[in-house]
N, C-alpha and C. Protein backbone atom coordinates (compact mmCIF):
# COMPACT_ATOMS: atom_id res chain seq x y z
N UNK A 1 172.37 67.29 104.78
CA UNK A 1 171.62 68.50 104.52
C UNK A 1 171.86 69.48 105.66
N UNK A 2 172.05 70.77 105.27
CA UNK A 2 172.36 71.73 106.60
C UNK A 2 171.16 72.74 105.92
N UNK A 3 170.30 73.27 106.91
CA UNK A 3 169.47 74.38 106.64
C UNK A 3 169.55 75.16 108.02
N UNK A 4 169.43 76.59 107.37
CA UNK A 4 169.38 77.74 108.14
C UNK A 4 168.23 78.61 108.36
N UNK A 5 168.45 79.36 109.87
CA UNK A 5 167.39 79.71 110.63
C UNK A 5 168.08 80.39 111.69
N UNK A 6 167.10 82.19 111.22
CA UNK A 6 167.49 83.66 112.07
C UNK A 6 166.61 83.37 113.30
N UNK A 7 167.60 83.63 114.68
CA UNK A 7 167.03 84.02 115.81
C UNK A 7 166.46 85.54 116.04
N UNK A 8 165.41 85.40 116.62
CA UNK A 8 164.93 86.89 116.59
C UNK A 8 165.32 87.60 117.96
N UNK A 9 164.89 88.77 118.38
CA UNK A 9 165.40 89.39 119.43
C UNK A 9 164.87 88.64 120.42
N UNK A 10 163.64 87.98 120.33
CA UNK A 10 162.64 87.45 121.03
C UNK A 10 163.59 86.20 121.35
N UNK A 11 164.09 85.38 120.75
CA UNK A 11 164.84 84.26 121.02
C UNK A 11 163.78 83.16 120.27
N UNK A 12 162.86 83.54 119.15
CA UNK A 12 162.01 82.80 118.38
C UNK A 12 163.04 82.43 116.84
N UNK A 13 162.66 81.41 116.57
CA UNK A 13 162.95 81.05 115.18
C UNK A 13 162.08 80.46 114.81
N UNK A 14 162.90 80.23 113.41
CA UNK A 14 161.37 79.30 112.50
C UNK A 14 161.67 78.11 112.24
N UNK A 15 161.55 76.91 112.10
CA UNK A 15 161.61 75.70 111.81
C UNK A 15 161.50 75.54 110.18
N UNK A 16 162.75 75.55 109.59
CA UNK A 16 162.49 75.54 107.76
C UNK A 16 161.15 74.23 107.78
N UNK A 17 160.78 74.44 106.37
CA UNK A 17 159.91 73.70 106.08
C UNK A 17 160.03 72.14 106.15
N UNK A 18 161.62 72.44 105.21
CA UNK A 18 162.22 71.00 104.82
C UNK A 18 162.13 69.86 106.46
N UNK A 19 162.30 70.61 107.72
CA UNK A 19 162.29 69.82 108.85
C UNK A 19 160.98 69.70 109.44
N UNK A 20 160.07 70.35 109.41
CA UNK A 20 158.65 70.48 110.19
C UNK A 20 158.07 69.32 109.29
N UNK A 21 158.20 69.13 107.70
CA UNK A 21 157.96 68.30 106.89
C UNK A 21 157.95 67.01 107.00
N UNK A 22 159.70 66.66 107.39
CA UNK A 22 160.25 65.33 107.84
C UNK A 22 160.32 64.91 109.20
N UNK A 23 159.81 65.95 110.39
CA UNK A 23 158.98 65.52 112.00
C UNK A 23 157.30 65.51 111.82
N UNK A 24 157.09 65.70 110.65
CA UNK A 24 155.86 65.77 110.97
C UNK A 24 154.99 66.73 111.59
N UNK A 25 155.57 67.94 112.09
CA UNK A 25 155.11 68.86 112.79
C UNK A 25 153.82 69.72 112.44
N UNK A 26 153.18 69.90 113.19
CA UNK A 26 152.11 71.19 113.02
C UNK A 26 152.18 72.15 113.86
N UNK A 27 151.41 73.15 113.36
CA UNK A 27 150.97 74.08 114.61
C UNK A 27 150.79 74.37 115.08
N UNK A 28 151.84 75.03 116.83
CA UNK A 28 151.59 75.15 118.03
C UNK A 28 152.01 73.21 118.69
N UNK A 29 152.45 72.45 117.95
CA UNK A 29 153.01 71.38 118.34
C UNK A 29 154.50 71.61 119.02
N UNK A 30 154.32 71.30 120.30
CA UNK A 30 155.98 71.49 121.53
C UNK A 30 157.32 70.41 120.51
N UNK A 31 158.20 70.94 121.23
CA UNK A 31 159.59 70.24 120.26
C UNK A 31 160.01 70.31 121.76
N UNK A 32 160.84 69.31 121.65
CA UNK A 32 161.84 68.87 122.52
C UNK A 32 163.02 69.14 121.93
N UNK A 33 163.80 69.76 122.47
CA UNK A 33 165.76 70.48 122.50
C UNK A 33 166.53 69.23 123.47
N UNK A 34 167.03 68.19 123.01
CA UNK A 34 167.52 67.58 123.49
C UNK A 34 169.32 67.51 123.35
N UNK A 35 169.72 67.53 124.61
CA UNK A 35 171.22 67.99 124.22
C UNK A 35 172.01 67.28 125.13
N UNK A 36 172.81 66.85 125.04
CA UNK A 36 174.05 65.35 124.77
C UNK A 36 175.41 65.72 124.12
N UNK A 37 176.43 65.90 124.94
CA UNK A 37 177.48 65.70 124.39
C UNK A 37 178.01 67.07 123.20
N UNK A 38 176.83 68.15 124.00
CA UNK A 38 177.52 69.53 123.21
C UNK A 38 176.86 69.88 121.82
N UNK A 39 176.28 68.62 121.68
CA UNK A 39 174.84 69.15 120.72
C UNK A 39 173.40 69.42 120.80
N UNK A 40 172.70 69.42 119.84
CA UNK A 40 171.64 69.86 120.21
C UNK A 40 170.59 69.25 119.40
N UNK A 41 169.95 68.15 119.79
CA UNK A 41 168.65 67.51 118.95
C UNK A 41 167.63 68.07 118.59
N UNK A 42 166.40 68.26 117.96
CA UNK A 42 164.98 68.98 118.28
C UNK A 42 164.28 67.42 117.71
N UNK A 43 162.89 67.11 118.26
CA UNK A 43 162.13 66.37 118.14
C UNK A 43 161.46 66.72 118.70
N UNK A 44 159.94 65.93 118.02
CA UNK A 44 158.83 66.47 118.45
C UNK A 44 158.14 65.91 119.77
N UNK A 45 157.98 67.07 120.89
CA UNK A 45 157.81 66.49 121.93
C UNK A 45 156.92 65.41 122.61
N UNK A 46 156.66 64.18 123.23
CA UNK A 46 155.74 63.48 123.41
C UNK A 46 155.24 63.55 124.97
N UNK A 47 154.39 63.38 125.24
CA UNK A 47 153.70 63.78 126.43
C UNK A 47 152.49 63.35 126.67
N UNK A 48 151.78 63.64 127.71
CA UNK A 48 150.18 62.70 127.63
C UNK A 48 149.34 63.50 126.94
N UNK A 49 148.11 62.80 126.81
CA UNK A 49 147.26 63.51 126.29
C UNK A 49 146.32 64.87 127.28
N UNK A 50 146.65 65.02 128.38
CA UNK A 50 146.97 66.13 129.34
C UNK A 50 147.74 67.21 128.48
N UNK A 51 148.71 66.86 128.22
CA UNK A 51 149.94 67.77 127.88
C UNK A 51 149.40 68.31 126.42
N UNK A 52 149.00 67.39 125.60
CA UNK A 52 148.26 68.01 124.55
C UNK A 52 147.13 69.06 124.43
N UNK A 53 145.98 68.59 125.29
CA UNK A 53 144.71 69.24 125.43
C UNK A 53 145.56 70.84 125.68
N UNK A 54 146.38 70.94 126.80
CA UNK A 54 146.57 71.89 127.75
C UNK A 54 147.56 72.71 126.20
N UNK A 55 148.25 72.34 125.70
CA UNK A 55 148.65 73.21 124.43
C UNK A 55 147.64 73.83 123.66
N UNK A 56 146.95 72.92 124.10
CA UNK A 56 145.47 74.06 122.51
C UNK A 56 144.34 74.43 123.39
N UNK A 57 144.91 74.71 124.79
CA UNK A 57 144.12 75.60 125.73
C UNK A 57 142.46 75.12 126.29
N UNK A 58 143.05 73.93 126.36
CA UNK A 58 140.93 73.13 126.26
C UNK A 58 141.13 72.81 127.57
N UNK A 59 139.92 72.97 128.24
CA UNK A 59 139.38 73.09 129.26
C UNK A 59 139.49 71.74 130.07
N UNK A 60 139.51 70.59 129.35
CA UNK A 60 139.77 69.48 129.45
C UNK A 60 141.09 68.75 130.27
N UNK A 61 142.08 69.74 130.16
CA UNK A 61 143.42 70.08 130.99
C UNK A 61 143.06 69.59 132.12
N UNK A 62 142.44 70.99 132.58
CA UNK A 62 142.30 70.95 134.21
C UNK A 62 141.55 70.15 134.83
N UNK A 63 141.05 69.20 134.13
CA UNK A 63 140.65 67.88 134.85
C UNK A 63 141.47 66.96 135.63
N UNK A 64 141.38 65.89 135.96
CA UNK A 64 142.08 65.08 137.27
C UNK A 64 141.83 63.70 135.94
N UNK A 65 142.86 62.82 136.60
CA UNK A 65 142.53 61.23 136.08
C UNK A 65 141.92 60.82 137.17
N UNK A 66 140.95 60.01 136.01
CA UNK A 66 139.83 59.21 136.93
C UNK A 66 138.07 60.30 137.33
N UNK A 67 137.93 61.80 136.61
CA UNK A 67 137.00 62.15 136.82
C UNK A 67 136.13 61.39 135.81
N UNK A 68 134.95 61.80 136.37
CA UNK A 68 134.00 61.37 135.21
C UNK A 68 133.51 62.58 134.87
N UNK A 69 132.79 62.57 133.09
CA UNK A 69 132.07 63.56 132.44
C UNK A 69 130.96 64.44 133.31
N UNK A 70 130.46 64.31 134.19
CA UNK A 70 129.95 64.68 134.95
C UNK A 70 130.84 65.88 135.81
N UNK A 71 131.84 65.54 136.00
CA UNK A 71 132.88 66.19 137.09
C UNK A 71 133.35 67.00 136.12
N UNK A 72 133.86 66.56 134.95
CA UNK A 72 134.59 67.16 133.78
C UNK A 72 134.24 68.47 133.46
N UNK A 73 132.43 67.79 133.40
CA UNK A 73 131.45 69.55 132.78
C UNK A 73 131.26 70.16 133.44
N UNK A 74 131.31 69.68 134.81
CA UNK A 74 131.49 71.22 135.95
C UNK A 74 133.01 71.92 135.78
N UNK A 75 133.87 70.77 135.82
CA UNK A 75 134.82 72.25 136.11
C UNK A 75 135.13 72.89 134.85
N UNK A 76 134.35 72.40 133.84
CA UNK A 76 134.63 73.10 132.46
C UNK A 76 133.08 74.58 132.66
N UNK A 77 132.07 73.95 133.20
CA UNK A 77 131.23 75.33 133.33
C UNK A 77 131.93 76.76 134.40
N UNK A 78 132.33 75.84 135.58
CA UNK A 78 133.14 76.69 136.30
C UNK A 78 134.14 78.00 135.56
N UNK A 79 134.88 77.34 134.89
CA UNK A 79 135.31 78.21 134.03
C UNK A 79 135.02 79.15 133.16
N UNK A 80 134.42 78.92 132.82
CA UNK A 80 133.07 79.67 131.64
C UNK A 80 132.87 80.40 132.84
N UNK A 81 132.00 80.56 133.87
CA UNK A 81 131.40 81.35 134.54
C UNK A 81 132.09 82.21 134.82
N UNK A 82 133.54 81.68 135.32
CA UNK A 82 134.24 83.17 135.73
C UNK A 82 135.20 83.37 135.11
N UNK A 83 135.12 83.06 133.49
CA UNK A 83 135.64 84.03 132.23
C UNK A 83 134.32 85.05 132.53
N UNK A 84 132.89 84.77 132.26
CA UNK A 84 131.77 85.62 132.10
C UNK A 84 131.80 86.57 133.45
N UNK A 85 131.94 86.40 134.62
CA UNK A 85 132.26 87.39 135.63
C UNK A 85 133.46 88.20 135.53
N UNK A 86 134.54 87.62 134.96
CA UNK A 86 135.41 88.87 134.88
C UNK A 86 135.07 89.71 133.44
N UNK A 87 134.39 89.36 132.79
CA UNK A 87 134.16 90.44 131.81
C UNK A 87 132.89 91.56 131.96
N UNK A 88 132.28 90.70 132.69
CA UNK A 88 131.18 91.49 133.56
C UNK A 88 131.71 92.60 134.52
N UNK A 89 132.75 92.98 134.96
CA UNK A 89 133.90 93.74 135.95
C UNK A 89 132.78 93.61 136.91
């Protein structure tokens, strides 16, 4: 099977259906470009669950291994606070 896909000025493309289908892919899910020998693989990227949170922008990221929920909800209020101070100017 060969399917095709326009690069944009941006250097974005689209992933036909037929392949996002058969990786399993969703939205805003990272791909790995793996390249060997002058080609070029895509698969879907694997990473910790760090690497996940931090794709769908959760606060949960910027935690450490080994905090506890306690530690967690501060530096998750922390944040909150000074999203709310910079909108406060």
């Amino acid at each position: 099977m060969k399917l095709y896909s326009t690069l944009t000025r941006k250097g974005q493309t689209t992933v036909p259906k037929e392949v996002r289908d058969l990786l399993r892919l969703s939205p805003r899910q990272k791909l790995a470009f793996v390249v060997e020998e002058g080609q070029v693989r895509i698969e879907p990227a694997t990473g910790s669950i760090r690497d996940l949170l931090a794709s769908i922008g959760s606060p949960a990221a910027k935690t450490k291994p080994g905090m506890s929920i306690s530690q967690m909800r501060k530096v998750y209020k922390a944040k909150r606070l000074r999203a709310w101070r910079t909108k406060q100017g």
